[in-house]
PDB file of N, CA and C in Angstrom:
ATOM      1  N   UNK A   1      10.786 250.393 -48.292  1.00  0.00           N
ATOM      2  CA  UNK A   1      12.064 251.009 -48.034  1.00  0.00           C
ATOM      3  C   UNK A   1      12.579 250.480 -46.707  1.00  0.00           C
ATOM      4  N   UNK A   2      13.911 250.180 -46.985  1.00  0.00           N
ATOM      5  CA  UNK A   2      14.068 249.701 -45.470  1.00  0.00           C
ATOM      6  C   UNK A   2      15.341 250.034 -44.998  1.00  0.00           C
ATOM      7  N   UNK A   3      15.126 250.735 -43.721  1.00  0.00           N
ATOM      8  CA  UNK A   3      16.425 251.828 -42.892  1.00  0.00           C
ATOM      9  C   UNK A   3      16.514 251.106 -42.027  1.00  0.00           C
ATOM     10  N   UNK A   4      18.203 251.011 -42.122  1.00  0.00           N
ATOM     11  CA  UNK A   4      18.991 250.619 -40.614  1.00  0.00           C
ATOM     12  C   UNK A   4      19.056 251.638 -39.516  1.00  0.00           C
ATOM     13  N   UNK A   5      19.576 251.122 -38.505  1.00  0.00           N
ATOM     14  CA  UNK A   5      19.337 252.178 -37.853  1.00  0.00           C
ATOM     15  C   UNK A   5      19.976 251.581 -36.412  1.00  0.00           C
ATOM     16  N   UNK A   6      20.674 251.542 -35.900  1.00  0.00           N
ATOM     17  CA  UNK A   6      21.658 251.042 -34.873  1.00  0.00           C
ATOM     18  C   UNK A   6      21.885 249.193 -35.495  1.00  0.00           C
ATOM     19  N   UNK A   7      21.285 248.219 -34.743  1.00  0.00           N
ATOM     20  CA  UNK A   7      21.095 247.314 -35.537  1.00  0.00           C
ATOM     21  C   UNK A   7      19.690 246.519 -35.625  1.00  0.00           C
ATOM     22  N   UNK A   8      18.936 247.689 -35.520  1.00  0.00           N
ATOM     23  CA  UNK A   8      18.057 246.917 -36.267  1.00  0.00           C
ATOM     24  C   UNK A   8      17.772 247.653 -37.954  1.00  0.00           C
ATOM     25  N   UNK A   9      16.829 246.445 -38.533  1.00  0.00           N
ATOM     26  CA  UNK A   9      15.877 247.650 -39.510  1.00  0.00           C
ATOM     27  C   UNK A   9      14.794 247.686 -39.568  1.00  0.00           C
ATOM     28  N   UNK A  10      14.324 248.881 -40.198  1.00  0.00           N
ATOM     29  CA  UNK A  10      13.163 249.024 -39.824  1.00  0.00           C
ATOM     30  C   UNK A  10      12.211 249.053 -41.384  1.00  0.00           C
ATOM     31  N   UNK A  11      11.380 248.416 -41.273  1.00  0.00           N
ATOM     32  CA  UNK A  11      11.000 248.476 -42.900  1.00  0.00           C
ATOM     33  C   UNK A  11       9.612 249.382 -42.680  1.00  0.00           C
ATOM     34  N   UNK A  12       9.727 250.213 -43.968  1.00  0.00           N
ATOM     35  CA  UNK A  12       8.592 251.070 -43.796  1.00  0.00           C
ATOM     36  C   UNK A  12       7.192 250.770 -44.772  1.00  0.00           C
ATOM     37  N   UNK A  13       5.945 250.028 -44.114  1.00  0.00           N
ATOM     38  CA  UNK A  13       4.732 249.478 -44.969  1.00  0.00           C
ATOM     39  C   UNK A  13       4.553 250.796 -46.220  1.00  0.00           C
ATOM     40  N   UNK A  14       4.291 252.079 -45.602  1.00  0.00           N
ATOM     41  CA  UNK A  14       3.915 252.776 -46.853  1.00  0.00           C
ATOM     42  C   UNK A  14       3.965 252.849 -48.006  1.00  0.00           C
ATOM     43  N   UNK A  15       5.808 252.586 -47.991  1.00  0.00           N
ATOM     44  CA  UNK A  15       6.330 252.192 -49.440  1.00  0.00           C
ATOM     45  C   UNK A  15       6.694 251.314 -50.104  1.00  0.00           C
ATOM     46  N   UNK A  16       5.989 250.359 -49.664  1.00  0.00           N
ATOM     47  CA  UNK A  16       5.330 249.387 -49.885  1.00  0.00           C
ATOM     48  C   UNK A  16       4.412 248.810 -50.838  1.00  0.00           C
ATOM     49  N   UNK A  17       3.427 249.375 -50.038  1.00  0.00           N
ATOM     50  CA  UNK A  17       2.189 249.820 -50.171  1.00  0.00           C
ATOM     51  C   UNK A  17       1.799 250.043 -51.681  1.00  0.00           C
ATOM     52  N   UNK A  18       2.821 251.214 -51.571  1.00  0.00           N
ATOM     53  CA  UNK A  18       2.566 252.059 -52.659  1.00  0.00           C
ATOM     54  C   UNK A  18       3.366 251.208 -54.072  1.00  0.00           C
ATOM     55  N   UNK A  19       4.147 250.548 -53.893  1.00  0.00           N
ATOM     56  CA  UNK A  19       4.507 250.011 -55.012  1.00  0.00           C
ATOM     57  C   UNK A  19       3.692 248.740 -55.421  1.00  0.00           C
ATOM     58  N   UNK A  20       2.916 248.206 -54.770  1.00  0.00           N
ATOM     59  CA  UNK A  20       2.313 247.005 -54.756  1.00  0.00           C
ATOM     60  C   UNK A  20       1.306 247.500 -56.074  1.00  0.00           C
ATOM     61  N   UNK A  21       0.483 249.076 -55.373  1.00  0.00           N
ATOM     62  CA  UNK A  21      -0.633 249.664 -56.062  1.00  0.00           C
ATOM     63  C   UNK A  21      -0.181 250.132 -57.311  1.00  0.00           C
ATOM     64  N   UNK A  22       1.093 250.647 -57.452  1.00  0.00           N
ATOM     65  CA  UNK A  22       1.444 250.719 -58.560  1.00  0.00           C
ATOM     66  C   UNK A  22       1.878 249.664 -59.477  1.00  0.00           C
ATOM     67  N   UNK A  23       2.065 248.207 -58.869  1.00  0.00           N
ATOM     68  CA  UNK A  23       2.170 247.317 -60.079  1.00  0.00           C
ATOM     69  C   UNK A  23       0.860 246.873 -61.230  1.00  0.00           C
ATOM     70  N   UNK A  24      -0.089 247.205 -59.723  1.00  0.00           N
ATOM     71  CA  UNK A  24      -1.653 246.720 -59.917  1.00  0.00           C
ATOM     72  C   UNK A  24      -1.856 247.680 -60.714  1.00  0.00           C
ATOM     73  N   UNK A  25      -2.137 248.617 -60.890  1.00  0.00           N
ATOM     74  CA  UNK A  25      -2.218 250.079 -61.865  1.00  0.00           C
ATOM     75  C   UNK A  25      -1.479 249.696 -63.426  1.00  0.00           C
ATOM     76  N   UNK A  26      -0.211 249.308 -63.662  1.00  0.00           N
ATOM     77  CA  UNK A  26       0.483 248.700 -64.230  1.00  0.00           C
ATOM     78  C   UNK A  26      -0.281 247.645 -65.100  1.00  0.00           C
ATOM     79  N   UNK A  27      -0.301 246.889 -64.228  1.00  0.00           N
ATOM     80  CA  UNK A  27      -1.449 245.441 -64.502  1.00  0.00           C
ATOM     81  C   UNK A  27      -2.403 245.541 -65.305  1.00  0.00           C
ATOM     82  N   UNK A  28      -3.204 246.466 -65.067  1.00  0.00           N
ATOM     83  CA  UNK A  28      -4.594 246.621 -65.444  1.00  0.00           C
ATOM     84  C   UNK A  28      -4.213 247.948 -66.835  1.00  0.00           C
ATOM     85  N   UNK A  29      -3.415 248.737 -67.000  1.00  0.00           N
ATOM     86  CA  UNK A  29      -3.101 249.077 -68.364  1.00  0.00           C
ATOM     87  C   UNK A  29      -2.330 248.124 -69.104  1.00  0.00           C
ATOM     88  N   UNK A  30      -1.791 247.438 -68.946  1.00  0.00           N
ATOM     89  CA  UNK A  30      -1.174 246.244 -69.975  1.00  0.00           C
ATOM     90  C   UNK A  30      -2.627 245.912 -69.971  1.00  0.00           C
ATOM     91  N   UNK A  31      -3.458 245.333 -69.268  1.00  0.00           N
ATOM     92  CA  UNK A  31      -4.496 244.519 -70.437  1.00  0.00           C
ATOM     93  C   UNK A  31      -5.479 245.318 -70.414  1.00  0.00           C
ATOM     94  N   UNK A  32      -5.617 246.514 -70.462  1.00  0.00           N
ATOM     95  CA  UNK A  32      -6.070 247.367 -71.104  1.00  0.00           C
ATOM     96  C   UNK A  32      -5.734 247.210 -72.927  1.00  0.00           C
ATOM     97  N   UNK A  33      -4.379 247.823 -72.633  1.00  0.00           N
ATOM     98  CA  UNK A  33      -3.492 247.840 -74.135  1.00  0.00           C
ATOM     99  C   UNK A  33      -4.178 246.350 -74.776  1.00  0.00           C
ATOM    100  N   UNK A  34      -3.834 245.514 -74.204  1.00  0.00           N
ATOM    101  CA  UNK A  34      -3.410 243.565 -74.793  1.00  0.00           C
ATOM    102  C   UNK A  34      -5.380 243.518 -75.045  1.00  0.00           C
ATOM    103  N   UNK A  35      -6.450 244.318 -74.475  1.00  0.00           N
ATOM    104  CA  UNK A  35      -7.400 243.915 -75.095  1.00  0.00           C
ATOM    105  C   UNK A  35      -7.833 245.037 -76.759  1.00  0.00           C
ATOM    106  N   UNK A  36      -7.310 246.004 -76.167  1.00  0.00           N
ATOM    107  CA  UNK A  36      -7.418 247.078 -77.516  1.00  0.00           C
ATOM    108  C   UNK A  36      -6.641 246.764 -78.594  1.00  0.00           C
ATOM    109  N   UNK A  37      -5.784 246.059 -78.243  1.00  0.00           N
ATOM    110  CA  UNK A  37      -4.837 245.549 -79.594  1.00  0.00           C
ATOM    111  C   UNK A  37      -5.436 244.141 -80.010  1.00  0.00           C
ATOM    112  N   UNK A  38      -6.346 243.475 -79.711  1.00  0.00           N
ATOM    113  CA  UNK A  38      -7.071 242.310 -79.931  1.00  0.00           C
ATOM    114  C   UNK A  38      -7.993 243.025 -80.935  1.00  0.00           C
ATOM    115  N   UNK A  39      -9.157 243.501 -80.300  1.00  0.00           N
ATOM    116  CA  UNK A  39     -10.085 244.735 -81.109  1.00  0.00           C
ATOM    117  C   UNK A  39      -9.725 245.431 -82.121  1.00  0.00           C
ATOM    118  N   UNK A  40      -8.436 245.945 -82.453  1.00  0.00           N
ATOM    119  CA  UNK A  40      -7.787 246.518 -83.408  1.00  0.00           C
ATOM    120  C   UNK A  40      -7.664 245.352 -84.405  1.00  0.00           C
ATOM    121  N   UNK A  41      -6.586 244.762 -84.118  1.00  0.00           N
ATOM    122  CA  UNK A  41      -6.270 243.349 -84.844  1.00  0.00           C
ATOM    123  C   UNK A  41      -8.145 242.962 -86.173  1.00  0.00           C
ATOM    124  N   UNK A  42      -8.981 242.641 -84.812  1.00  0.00           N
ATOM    125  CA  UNK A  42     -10.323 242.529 -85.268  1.00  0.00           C
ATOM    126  C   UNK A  42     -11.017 243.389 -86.563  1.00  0.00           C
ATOM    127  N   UNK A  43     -10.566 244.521 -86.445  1.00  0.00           N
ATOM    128  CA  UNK A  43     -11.596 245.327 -86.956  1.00  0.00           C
ATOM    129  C   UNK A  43     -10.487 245.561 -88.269  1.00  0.00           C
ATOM    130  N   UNK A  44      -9.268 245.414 -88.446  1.00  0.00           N
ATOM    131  CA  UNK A  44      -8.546 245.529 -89.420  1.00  0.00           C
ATOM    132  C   UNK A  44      -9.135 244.334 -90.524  1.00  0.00           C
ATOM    133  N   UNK A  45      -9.349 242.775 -89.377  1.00  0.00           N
ATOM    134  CA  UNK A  45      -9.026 241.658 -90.264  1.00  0.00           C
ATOM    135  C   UNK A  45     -11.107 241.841 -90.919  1.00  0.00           C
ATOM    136  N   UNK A  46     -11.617 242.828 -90.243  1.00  0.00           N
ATOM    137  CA  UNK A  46     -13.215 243.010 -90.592  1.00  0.00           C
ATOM    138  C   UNK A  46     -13.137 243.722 -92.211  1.00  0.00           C
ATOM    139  N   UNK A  47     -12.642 244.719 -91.810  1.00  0.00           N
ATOM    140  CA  UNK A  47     -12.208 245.995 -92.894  1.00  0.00           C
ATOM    141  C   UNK A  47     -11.892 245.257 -94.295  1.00  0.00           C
ATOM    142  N   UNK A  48     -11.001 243.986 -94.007  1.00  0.00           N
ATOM    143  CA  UNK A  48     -10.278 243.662 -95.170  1.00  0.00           C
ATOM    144  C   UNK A  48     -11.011 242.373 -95.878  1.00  0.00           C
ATOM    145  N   UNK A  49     -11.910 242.268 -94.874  1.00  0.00           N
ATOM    146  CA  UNK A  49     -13.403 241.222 -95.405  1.00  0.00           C
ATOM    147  C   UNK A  49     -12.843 239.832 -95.327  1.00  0.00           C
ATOM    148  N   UNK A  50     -11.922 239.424 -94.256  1.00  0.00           N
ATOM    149  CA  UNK A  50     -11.024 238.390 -93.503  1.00  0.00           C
ATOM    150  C   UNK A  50     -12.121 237.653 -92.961  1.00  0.00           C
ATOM    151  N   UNK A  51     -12.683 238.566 -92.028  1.00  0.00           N
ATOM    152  CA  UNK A  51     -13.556 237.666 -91.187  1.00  0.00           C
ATOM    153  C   UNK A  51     -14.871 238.443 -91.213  1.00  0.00           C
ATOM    154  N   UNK A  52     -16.108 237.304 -91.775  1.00  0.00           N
ATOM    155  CA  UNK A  52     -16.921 237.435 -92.061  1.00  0.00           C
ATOM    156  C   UNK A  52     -18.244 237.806 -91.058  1.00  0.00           C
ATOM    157  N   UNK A  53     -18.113 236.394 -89.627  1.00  0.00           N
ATOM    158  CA  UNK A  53     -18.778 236.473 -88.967  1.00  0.00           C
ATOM    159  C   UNK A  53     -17.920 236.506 -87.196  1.00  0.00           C
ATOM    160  N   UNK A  54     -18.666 236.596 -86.280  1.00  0.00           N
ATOM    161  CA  UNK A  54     -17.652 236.405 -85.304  1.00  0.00           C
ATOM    162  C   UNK A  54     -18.843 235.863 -83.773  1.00  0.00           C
ATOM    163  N   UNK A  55     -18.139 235.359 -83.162  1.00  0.00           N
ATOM    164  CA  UNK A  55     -18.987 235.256 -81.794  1.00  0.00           C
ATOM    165  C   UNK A  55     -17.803 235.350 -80.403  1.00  0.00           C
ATOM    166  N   UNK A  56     -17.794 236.056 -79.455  1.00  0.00           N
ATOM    167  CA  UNK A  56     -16.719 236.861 -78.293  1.00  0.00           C
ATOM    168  C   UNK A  56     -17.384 236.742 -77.134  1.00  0.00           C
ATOM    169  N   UNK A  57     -16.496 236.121 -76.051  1.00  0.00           N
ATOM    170  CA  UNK A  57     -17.557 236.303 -74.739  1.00  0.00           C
ATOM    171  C   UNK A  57     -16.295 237.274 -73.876  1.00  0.00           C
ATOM    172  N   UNK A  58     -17.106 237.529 -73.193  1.00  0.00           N
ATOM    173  CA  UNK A  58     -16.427 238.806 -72.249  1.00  0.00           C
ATOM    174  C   UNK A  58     -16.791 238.748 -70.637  1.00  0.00           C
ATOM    175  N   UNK A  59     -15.929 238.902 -70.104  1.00  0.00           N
ATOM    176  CA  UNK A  59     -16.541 239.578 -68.285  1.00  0.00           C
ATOM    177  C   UNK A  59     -16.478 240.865 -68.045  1.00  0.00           C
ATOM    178  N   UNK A  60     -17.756 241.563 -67.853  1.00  0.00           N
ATOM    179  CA  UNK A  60     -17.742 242.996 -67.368  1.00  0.00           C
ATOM    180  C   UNK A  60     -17.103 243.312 -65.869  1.00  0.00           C
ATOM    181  N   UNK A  61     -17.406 244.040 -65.859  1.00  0.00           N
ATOM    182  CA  UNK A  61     -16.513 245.219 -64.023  1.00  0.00           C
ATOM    183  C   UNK A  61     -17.241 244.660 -63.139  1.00  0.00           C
ATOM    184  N   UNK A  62     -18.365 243.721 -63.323  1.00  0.00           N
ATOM    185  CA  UNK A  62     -19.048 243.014 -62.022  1.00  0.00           C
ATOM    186  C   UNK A  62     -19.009 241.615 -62.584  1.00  0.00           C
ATOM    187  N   UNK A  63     -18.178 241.096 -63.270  1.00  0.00           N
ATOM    188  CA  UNK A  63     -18.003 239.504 -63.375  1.00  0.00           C
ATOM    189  C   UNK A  63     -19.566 238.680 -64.159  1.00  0.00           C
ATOM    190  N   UNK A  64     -19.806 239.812 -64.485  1.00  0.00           N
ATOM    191  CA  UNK A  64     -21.302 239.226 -65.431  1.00  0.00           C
ATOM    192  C   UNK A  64     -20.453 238.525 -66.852  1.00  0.00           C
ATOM    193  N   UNK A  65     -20.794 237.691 -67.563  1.00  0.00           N
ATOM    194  CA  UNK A  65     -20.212 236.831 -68.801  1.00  0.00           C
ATOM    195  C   UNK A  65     -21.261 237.771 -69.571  1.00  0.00           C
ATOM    196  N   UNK A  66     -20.419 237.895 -70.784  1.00  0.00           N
ATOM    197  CA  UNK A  66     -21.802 238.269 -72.085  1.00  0.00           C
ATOM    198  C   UNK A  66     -21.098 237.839 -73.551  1.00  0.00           C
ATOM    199  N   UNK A  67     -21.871 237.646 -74.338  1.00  0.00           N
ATOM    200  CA  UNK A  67     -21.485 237.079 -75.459  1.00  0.00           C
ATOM    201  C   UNK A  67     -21.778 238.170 -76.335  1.00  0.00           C
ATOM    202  N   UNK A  68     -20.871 238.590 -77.269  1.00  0.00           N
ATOM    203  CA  UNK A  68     -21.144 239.556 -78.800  1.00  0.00           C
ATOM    204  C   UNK A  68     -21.099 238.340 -79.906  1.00  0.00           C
ATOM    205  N   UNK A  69     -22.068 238.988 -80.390  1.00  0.00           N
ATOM    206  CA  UNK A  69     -21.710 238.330 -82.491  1.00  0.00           C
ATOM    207  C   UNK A  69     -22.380 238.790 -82.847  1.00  0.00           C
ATOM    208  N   UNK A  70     -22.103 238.594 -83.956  1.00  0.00           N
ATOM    209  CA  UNK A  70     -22.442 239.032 -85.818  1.00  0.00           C
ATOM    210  C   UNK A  70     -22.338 237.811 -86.005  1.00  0.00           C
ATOM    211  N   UNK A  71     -23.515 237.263 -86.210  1.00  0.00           N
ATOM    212  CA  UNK A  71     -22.960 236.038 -87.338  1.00  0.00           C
ATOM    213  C   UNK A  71     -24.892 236.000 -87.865  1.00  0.00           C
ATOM    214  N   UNK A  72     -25.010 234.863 -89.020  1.00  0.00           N
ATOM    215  CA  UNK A  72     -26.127 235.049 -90.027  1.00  0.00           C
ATOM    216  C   UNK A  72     -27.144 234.819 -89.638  1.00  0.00           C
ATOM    217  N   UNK A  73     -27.040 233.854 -88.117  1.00  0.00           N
ATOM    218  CA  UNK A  73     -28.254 232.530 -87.774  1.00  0.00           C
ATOM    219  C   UNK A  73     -27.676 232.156 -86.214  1.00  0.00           C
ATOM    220  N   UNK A  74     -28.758 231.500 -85.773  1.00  0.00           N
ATOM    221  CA  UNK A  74     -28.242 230.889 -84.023  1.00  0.00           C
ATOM    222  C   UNK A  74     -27.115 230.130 -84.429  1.00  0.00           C
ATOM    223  N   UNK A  75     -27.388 228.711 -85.621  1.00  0.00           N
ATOM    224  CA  UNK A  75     -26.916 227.718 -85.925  1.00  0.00           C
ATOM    225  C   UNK A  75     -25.232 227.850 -85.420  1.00  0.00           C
ATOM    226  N   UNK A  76     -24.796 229.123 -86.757  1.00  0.00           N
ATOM    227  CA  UNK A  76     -23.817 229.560 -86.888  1.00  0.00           C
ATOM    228  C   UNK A  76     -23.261 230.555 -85.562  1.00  0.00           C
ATOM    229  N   UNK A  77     -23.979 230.797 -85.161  1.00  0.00           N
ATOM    230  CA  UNK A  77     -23.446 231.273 -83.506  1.00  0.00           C
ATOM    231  C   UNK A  77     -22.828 230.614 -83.192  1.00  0.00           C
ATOM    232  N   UNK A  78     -23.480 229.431 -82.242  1.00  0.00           N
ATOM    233  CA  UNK A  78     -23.545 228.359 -81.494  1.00  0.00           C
ATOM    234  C   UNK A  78     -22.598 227.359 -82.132  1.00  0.00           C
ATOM    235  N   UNK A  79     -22.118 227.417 -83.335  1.00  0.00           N
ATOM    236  CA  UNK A  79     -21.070 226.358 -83.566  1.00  0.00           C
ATOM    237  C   UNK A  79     -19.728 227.441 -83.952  1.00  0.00           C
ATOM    238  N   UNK A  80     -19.650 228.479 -83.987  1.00  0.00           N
ATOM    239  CA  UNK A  80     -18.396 229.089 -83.954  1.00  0.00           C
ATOM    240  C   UNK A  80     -18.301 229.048 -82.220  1.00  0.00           C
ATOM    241  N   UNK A  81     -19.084 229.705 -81.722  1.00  0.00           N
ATOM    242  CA  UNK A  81     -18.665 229.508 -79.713  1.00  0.00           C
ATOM    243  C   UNK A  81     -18.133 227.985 -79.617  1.00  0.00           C
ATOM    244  N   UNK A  82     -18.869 226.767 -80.107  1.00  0.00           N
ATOM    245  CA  UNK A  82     -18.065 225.813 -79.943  1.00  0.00           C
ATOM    246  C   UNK A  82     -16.915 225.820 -80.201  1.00  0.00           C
ATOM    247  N   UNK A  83     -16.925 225.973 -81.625  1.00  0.00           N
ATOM    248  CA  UNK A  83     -15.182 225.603 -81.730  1.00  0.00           C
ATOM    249  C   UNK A  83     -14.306 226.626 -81.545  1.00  0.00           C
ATOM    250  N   UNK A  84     -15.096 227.955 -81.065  1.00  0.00           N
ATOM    251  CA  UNK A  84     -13.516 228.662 -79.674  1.00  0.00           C
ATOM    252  C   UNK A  84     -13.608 227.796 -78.576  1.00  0.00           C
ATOM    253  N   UNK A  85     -14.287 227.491 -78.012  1.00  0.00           N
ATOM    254  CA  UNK A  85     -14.384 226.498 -76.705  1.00  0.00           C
ATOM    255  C   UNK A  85     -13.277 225.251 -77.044  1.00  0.00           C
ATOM    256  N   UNK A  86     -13.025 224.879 -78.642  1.00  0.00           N
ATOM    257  CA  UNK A  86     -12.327 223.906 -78.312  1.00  0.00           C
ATOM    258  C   UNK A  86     -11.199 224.097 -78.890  1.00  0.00           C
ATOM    259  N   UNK A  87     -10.960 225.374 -79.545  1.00  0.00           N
ATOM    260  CA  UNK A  87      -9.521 225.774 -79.700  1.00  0.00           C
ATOM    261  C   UNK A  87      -8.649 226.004 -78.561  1.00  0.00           C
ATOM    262  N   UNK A  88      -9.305 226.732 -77.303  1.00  0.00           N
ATOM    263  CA  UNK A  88      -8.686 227.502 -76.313  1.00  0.00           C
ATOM    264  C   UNK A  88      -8.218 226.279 -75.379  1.00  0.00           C
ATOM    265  N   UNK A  89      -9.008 225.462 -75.276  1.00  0.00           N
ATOM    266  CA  UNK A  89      -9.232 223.815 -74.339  1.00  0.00           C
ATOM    267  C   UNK A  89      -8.140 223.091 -74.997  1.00  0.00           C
ATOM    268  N   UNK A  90      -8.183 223.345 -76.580  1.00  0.00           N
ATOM    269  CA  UNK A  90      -6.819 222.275 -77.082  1.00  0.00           C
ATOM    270  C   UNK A  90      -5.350 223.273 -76.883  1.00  0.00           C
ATOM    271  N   UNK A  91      -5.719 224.691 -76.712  1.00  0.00           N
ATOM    272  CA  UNK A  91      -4.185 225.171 -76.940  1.00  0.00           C
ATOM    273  C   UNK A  91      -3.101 224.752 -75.692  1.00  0.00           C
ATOM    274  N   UNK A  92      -4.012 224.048 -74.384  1.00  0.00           N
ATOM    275  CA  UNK A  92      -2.702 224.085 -73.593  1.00  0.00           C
ATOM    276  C   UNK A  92      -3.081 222.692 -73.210  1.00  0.00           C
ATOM    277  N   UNK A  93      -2.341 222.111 -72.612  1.00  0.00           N
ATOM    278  CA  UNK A  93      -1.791 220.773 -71.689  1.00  0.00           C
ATOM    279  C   UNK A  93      -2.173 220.971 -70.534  1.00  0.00           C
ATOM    280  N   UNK A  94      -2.044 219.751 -69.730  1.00  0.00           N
ATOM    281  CA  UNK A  94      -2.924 219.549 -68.273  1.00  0.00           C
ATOM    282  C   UNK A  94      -1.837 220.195 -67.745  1.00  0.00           C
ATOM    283  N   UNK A  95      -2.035 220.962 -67.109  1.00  0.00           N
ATOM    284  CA  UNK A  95      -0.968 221.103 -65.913  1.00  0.00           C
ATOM    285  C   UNK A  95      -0.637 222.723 -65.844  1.00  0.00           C
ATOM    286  N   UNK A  96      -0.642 223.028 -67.433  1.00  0.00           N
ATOM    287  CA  UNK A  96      -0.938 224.667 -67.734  1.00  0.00           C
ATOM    288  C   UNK A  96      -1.451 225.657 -66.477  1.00  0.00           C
TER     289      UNK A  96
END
């Protein structure tokens, strides 16, 4: 917020502050939502016997990596993680 006041102004950090924390708050429920609607998406295309097997890596609240799947065998693990590795690598251009 920022008050004039003869000629100067004076800007006030608090409210500031406070809007910064509220974008961040903001932030973190959008991908809240944007990961529950992934999971949803998932479990619909499971339900409807779409997708058979799956392999997902994730970062927890302390930046640890972990991998989920369902799938039949390592084999089939290990070559679906590949080719997300090379879907995600082909979806964008250098410079992305």
């Amino acid at each position: 917020m920022i008050k004039k006041g003869d000629n100067m102004k004076i800007v006030n950090i608090n409210d500031a502050r406070k809007e910064v924390e509220k974008d961040v708050i903001n932030f973190q429920e959008k991908r809240k939502k944007d990961l529950l609607d992934i999971l949803n998406e998932m479990k619909i295309r499971i339900e409807s016997g779409e997708i058979q097997e799956f392999v997902a890596t994730s970062l927890d609240d302390n930046g640890e990596a972990q991998i989920h799947c369902m799938v039949g065998d390592v084999a089939v693990g290990i070559g679906l993680y590949e080719i997300g590795k090379n879907i995600l690598m082909n979806q964008y251009q250098q410079g992305d």
